[in-house]
Protein backbone atom coordinates (compact mmCIF):
# COMPACT_ATOMS: atom_id res chain seq x y z
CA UNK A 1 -21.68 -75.43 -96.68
CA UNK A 2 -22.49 -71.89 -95.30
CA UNK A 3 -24.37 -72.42 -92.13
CA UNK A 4 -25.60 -69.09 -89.37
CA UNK A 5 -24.30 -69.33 -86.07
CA UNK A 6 -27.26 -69.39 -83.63
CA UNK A 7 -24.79 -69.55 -80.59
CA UNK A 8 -20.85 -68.62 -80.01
CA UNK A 9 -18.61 -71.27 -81.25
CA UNK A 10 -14.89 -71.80 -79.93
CA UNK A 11 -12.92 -71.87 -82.78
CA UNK A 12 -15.24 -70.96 -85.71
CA UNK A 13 -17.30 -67.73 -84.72
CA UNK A 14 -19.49 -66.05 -82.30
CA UNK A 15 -23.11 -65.91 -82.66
CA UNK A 16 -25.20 -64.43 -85.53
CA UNK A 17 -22.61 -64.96 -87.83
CA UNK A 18 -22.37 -66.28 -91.45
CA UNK A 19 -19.33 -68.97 -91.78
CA UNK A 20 -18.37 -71.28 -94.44
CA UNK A 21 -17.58 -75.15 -92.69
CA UNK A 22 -17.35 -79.01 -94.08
CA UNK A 23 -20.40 -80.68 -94.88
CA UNK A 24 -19.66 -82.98 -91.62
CA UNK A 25 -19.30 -80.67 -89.66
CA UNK A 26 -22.09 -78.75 -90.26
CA UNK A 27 -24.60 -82.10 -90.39
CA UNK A 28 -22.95 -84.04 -87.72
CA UNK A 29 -22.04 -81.27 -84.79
CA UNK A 30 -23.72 -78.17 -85.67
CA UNK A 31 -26.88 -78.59 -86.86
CA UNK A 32 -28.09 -81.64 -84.40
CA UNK A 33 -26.54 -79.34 -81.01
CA UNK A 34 -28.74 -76.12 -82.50
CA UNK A 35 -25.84 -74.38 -82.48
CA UNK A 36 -26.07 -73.32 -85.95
CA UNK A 37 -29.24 -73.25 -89.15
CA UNK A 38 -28.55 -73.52 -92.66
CA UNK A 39 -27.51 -70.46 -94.62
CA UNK A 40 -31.04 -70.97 -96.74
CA UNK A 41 -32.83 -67.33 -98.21
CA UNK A 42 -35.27 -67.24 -94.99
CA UNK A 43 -33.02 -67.84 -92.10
CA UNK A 44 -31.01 -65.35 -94.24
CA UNK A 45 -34.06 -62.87 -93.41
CA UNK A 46 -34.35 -63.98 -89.99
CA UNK A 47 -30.98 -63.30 -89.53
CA UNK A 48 -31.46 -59.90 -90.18
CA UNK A 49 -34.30 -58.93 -88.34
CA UNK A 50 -32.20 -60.29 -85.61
CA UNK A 51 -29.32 -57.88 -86.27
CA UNK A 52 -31.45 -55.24 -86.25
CA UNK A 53 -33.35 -55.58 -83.09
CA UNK A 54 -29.96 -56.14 -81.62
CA UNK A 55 -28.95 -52.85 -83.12
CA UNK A 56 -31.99 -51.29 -81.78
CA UNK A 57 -31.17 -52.55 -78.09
CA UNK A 58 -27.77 -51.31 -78.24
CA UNK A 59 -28.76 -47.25 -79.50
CA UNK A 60 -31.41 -47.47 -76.66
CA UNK A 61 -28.72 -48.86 -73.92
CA UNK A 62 -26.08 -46.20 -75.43
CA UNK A 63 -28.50 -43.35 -75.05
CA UNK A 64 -29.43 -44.47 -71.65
CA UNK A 65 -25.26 -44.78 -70.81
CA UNK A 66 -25.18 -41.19 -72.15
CA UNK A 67 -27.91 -39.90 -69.97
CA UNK A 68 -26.48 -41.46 -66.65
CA UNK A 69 -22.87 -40.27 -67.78
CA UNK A 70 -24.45 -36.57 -68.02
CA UNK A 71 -25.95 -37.03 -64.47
CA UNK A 72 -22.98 -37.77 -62.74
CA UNK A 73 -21.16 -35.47 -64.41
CA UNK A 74 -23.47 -32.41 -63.29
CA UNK A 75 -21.51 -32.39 -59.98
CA UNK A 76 -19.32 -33.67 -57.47
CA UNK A 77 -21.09 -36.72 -55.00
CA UNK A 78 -20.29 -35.63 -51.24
CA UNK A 79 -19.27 -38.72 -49.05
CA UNK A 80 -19.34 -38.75 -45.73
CA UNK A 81 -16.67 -40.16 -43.62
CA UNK A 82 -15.61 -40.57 -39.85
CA UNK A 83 -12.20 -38.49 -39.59
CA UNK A 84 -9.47 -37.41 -36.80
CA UNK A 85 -8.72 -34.19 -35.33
CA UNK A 86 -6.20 -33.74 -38.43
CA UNK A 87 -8.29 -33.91 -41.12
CA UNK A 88 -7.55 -37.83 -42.11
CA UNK A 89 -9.89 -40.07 -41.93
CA UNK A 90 -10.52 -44.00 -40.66
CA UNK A 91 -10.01 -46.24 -43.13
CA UNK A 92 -10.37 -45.16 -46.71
CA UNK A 93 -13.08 -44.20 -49.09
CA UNK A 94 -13.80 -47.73 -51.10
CA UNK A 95 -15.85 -48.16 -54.34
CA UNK A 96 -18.61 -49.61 -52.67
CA UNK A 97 -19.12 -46.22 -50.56
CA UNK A 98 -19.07 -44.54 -53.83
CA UNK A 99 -21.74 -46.73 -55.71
CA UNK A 100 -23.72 -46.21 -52.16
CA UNK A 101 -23.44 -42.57 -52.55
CA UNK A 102 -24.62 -42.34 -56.45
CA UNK A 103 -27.20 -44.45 -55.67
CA UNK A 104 -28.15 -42.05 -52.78
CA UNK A 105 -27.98 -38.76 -54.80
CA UNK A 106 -28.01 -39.31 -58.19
CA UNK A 107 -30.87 -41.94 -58.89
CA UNK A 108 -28.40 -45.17 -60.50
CA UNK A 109 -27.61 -48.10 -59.50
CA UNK A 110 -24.07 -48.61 -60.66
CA UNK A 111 -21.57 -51.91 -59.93
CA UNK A 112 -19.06 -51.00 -57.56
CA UNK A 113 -16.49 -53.25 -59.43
CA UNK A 114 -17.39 -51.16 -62.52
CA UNK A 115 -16.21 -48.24 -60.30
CA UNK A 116 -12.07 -47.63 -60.14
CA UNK A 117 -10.63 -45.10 -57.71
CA UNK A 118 -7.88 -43.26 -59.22
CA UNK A 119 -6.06 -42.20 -56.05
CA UNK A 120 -5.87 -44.03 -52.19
CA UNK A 121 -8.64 -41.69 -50.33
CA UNK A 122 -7.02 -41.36 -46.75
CA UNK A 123 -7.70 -37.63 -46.17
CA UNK A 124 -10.57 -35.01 -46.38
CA UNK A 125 -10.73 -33.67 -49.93
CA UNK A 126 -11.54 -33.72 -53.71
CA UNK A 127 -10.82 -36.98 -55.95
CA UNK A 128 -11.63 -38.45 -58.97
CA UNK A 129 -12.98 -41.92 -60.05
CA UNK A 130 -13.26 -43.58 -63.74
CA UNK A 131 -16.43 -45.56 -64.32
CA UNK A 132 -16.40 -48.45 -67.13
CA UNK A 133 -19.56 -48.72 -68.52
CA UNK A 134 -18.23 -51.62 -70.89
CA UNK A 135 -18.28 -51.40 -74.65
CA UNK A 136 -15.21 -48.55 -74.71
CA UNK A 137 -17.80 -45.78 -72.34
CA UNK A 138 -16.63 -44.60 -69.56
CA UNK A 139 -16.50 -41.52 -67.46
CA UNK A 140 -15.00 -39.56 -64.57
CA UNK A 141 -16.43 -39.00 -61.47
CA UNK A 142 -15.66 -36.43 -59.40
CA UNK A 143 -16.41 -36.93 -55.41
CA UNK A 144 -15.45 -35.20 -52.24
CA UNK A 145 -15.18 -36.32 -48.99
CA UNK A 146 -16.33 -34.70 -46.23
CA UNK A 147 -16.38 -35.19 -42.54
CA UNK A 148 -19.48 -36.56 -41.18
């Protein structure tokens, strides 16, 4: 029996996906939990309208990734930090001061733990950081600290 997978199934598929299973199976587990319909010619249709609105959301969430990763990369965020009389400063620069700072003077909220700092920021300068916007995007960022 060919049944459509309404939710992800360990072991079998993930959702919105056609799959071929025992009658049993599909009677006795799937089709009573709702984690799956029958492979009939209008869930068939249902289907996809379903892959194409989720197609839809994803070109409108990749434009919008596009459009943040030309932002940032228009020029270098300035972050402020408390330094000594030799040019190092307290502490270090952290990816939550960074997703501050975008936030602050670019317009996006981004997740810090999205945000990974390519070298140990413990002195006054010019560094990079990659953001992973999930899905294989990503981007560098290029920030400089300066003494506040």
């Amino acid at each position: 029996m060919e049944v459509i997978l309404i939710q992800d199934v360990d072991n079998l598929g993930g959702k919105n996906e056609v799959v071929k299973v025992k009658n049993g199976y599909a009677r006795n587990f799937l089709l009573p939990r709702k984690l799956a319909v029958e492979n009939s010619p209008s869930n068939n249709k249902q289907l996809e309208e379903r892959l194409k609105q989720v197609r839809k959301q994803e070109e409108k969430m990749l434009a919008e990734i596009n459009s943040v990763i030309t932002k940032l990369q228009e020029g270098p965020l300035k972050i402020g930090a408390k330094t000594g009389t030799s040019g190092k400063i307290f502490g270090s620069v952290t990816s939550l001061q960074i997703s501050r700072a975008i936030r602050e003077q670019k317009g996006y909220e981004i997740d810090r733990k999205k945000i990974t700092i390519t070298d140990e920021v413990k002195e006054l300068g010019a560094y990079k950081a990659a953001i992973d916007f999930g899905n294989g995007h990503s981007t560098e960022l290029d920030f400089e600290v300066v003494a506040e």
